[in-house]
C-alpha atoms as a PDB file:
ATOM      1  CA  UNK A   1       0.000   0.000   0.000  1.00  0.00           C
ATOM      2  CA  UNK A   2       2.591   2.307   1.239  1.00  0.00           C
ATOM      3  CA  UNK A   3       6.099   2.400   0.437  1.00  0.00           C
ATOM      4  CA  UNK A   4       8.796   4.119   2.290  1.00  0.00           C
ATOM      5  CA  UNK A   5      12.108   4.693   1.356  1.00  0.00           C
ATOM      6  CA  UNK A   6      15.111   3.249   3.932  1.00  0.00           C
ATOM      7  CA  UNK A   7      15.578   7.079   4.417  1.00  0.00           C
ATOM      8  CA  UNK A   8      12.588   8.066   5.617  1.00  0.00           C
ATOM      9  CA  UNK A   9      12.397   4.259   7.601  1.00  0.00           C
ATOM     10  CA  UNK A  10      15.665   5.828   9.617  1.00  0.00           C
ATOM     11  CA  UNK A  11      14.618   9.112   9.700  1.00  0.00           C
ATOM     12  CA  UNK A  12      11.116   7.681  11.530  1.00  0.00           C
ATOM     13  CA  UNK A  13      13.295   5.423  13.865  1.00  0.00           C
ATOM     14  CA  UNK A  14      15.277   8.714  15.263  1.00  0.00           C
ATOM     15  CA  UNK A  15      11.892  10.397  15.556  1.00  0.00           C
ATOM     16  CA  UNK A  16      10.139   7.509  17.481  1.00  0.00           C
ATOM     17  CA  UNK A  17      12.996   7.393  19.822  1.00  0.00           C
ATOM     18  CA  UNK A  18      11.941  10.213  21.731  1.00  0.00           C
ATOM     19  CA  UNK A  19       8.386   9.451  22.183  1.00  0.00           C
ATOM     20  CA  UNK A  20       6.568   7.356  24.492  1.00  0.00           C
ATOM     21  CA  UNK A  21       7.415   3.462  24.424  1.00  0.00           C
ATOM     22  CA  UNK A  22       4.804   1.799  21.991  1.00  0.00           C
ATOM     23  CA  UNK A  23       4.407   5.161  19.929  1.00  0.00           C
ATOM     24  CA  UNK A  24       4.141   4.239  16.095  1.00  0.00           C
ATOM     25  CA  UNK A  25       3.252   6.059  13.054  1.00  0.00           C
ATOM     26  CA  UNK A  26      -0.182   6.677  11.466  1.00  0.00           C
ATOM     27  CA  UNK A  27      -0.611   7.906   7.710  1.00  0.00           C
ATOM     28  CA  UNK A  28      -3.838   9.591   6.642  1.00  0.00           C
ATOM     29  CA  UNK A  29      -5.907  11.395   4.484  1.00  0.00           C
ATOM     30  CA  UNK A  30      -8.162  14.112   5.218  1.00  0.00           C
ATOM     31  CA  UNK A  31     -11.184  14.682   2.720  1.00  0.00           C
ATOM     32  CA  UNK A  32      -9.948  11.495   0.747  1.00  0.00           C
ATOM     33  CA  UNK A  33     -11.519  10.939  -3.285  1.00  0.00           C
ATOM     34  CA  UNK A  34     -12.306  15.011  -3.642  1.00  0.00           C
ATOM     35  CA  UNK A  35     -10.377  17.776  -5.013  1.00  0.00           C
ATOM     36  CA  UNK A  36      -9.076  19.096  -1.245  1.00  0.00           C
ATOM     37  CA  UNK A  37      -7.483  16.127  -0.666  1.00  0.00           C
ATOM     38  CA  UNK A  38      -4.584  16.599   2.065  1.00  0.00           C
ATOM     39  CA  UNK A  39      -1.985  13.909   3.423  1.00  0.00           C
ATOM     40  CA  UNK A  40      -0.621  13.804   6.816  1.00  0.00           C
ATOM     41  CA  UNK A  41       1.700  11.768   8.951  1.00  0.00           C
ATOM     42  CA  UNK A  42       1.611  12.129  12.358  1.00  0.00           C
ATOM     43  CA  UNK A  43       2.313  10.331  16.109  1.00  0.00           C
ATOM     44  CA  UNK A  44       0.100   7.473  16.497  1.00  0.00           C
ATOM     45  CA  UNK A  45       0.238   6.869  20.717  1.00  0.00           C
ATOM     46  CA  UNK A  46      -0.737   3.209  21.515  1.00  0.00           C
ATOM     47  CA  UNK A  47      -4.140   4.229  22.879  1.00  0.00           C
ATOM     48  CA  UNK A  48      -4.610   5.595  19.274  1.00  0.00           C
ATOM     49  CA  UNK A  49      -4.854   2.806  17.163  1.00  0.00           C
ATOM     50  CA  UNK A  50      -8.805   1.147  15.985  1.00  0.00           C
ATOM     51  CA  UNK A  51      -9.390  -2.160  15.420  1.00  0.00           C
ATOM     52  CA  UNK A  52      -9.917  -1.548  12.056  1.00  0.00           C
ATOM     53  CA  UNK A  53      -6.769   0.233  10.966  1.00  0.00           C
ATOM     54  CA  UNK A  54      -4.429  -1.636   8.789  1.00  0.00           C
ATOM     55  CA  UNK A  55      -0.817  -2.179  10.089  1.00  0.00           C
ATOM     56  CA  UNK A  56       2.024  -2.011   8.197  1.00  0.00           C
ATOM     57  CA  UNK A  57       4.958  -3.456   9.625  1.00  0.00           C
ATOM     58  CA  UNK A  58       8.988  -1.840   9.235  1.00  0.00           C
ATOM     59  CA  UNK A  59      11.564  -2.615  11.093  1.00  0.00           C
ATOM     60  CA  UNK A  60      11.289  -1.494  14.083  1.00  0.00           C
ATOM     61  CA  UNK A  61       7.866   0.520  13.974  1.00  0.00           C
ATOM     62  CA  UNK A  62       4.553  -0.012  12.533  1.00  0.00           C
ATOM     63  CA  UNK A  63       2.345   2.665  10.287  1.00  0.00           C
ATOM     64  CA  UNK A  64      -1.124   2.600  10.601  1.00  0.00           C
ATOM     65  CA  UNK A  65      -3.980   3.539   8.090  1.00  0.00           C
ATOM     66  CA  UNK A  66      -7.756   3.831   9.240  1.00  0.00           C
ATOM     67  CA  UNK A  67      -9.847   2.273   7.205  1.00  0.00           C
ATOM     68  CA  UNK A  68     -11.421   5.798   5.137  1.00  0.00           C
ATOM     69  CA  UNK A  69      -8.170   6.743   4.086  1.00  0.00           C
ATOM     70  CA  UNK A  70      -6.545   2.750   2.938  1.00  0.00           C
ATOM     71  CA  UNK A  71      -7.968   3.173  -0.593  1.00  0.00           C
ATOM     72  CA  UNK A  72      -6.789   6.228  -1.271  1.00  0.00           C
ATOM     73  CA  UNK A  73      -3.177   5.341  -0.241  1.00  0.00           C
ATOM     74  CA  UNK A  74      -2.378   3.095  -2.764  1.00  0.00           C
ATOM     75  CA  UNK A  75       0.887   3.628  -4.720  1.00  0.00           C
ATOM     76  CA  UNK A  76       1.734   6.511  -2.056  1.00  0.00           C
ATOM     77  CA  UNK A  77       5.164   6.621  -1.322  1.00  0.00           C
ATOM     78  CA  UNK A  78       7.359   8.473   1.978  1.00  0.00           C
ATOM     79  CA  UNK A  79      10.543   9.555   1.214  1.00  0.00           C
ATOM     80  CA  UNK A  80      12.924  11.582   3.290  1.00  0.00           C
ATOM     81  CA  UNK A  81      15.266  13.667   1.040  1.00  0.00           C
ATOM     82  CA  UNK A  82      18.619  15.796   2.255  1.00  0.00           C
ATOM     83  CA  UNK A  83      20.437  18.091  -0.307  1.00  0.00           C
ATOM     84  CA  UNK A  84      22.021  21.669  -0.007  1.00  0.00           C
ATOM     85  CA  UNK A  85      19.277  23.617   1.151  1.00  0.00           C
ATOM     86  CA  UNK A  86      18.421  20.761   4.326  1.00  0.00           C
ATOM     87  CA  UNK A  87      16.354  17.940   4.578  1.00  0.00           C
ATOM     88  CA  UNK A  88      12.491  17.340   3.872  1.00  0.00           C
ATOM     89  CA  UNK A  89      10.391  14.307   4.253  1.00  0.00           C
ATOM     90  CA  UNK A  90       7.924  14.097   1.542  1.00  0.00           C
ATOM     91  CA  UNK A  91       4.686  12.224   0.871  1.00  0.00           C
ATOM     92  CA  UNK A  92       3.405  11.206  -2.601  1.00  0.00           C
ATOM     93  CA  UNK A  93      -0.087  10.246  -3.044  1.00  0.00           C
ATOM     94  CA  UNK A  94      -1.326  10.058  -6.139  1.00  0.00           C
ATOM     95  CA  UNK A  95      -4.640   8.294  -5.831  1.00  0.00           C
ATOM     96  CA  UNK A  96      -5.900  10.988  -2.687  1.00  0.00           C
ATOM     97  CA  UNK A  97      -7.955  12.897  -4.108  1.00  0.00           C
ATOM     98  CA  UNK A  98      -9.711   9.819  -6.439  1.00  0.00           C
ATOM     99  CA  UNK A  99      -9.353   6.280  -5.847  1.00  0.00           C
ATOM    100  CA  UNK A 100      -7.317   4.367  -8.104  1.00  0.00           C
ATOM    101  CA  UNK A 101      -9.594   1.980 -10.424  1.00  0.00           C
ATOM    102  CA  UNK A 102      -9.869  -1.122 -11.687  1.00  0.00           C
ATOM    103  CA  UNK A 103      -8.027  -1.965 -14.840  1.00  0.00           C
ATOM    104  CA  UNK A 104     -10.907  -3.625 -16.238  1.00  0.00           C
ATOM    105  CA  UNK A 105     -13.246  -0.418 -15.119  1.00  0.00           C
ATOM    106  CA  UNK A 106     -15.037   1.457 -18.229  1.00  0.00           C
ATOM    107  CA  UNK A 107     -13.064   3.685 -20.428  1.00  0.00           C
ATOM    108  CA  UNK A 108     -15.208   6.987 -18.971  1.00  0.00           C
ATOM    109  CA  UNK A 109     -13.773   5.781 -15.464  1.00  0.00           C
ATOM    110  CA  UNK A 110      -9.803   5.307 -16.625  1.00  0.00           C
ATOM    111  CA  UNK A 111      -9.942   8.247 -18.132  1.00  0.00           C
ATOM    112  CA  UNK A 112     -11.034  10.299 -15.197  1.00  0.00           C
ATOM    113  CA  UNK A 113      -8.754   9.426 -12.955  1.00  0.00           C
ATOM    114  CA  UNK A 114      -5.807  10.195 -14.837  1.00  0.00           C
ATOM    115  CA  UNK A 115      -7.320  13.372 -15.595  1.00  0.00           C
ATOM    116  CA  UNK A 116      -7.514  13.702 -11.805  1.00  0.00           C
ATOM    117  CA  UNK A 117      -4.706  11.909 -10.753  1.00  0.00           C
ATOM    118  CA  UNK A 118      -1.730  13.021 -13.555  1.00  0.00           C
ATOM    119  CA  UNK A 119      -2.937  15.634 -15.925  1.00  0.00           C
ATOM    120  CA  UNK A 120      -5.162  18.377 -13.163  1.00  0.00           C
ATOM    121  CA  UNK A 121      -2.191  17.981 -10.611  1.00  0.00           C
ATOM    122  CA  UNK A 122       0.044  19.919 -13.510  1.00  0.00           C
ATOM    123  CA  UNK A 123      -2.733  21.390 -14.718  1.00  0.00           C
ATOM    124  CA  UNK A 124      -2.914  23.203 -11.255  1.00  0.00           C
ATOM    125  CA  UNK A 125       0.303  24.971 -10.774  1.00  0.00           C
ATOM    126  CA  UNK A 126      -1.371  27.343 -13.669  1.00  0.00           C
ATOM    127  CA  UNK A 127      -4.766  27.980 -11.142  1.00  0.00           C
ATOM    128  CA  UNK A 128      -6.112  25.160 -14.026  1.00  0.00           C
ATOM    129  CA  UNK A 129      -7.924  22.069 -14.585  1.00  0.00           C
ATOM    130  CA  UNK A 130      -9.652  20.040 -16.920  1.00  0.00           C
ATOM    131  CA  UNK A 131     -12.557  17.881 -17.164  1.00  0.00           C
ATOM    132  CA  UNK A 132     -13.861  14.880 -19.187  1.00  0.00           C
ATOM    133  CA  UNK A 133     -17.199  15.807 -20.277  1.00  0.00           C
ATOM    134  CA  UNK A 134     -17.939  12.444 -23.154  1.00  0.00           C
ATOM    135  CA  UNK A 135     -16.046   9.944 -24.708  1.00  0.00           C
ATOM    136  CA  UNK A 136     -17.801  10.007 -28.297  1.00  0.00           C
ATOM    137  CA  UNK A 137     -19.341   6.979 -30.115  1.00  0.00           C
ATOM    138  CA  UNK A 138     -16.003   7.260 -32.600  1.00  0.00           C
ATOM    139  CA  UNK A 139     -13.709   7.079 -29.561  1.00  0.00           C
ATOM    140  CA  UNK A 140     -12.570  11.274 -28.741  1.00  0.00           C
ATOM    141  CA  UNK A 141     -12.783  12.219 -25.409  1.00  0.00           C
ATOM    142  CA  UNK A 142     -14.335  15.772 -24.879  1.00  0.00           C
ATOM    143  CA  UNK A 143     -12.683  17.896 -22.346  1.00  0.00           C
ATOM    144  CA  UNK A 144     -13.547  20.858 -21.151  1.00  0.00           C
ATOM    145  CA  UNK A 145     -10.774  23.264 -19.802  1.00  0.00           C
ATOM    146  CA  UNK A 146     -11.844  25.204 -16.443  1.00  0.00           C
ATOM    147  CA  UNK A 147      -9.662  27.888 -14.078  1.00  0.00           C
ATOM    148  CA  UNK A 148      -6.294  29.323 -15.783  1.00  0.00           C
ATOM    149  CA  UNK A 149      -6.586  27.152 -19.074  1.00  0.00           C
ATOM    150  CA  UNK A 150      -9.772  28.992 -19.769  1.00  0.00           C
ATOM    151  CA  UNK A 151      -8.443  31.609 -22.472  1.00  0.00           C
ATOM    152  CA  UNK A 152      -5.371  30.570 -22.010  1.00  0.00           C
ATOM    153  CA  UNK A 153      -3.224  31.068 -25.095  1.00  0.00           C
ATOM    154  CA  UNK A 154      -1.356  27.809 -24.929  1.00  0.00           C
ATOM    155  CA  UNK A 155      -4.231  25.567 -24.168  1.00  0.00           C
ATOM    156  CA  UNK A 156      -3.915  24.379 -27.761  1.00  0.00           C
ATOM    157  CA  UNK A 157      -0.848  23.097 -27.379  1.00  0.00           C
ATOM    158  CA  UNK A 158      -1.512  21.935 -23.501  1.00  0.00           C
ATOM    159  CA  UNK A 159      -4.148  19.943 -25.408  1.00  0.00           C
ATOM    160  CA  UNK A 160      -2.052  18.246 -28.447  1.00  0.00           C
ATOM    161  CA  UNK A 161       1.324  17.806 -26.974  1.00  0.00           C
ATOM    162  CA  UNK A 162       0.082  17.117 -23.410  1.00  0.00           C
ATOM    163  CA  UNK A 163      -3.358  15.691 -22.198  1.00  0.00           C
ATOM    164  CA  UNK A 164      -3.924  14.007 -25.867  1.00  0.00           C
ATOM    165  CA  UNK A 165      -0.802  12.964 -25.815  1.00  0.00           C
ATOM    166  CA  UNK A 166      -0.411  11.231 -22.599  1.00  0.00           C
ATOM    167  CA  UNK A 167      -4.111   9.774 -23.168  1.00  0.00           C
ATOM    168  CA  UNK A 168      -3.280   8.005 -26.419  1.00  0.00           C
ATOM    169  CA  UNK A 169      -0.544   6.593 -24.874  1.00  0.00           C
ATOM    170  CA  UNK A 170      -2.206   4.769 -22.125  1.00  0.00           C
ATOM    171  CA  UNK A 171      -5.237   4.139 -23.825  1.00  0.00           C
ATOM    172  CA  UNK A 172      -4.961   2.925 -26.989  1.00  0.00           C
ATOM    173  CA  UNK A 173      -8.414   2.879 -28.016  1.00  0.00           C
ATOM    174  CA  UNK A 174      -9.016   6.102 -28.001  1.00  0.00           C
ATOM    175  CA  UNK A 175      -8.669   8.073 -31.350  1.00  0.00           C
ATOM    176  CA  UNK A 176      -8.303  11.584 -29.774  1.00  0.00           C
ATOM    177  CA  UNK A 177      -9.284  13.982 -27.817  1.00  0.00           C
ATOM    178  CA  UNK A 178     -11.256  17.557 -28.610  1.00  0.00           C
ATOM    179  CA  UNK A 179     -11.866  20.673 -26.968  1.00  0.00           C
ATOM    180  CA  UNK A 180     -15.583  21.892 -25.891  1.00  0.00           C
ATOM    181  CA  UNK A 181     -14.514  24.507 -23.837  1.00  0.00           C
ATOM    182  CA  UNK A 182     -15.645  28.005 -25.242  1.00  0.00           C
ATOM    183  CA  UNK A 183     -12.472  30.316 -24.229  1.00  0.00           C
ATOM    184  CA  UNK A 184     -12.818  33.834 -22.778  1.00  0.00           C
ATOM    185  CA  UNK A 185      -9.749  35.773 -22.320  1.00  0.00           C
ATOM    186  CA  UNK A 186     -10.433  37.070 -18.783  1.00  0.00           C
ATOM    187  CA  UNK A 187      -8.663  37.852 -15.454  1.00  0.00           C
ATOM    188  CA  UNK A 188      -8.673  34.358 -14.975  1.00  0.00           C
ATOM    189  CA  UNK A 189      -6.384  33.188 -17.889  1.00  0.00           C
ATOM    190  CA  UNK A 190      -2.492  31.898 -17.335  1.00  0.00           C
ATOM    191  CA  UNK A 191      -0.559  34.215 -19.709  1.00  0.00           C
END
């Protein structure tokens, strides 16, 4: 469910040895499968711990997971990284804010969530997003740009050499994809 790196497995260690015997880890997720989806790690005392969290076991401390926030944990990873400017431990999640489906799920569904999960995240650090609105009878899927992208001047090429490229590749099937969006240049547009 979770992996984390031997770094941040030592770094943990050092930070458990000043707490109270029997003190472990717990991961979470606050407002799991929407789009404020947060990640925490915090102290987990021994009077902390449910009966239906899910223990994972390192060497020598456990990490618990309460049952709301397993799903959307999958694939996350804990890393603790050091370079020149100091040290940082960092915690990827990619399925937080939707839960990962099945590979067998419909092609509306895949799609989704790697709009949600791959494409919005970058999408976002322009105050943008994008969302599937159809995936046609002749296999396009219809997007429809929101936030930043919205006028945008690049969202052309955010479309061709980005989302439709990154959706062809992982699913086949699909012949393209095409723009419904009606743009307005605006104070909201990424220039």
């Amino acid at each position: 469910m979770i992996k984390i790196t031997e770094q941040a497995q030592n770094h943990f260690s050092k930070l458990l040895a000043n707490q109270e015997t029997g003190t472990q880890i717990r991961v979470f997720v606050i407002n799991p499968g929407t789009p404020t989806a947060e990640c925490g790690v915090s102290y987990c005392p021994p009077d902390a711990i449910e009966a239906s969290d899910t223990e994972l076991k390192f060497d020598p401390f456990s990490v618990f997971v309460d049952q709301l926030s397993a799903p959307f944990l999958v694939d996350a990873e804990i890393d603790f990284i050091t370079d020149q400017l100091g040290s940082q431990l960092t915690l990827k999640a990619p399925n937080a804010k939707m839960r990962k489906v099945a590979d067998d799920a419909p092609l509306m569904e895949r799609v989704e969530y790697v709009l949600q999960s791959k494409i919005n995240p970058q999408l976002a650090s322009h105050g943008g997003r994008v969302t599937l609105m159809e995936i046609t009878d002749d296999a396009f899927a219809v997007l429809q740009f929101g936030g930043g992208c919205n006028g945008c001047s690049m969202v052309d090429v955010t479309l061709k050499n980005g989302i439709e490229k990154e959706l062809l590749q992982t699913f086949p099937e699909l012949k393209g994809v095409k723009d419904s969006t009606e743009h307005q240049r605006g104070e909201h547009s990424y220039y």
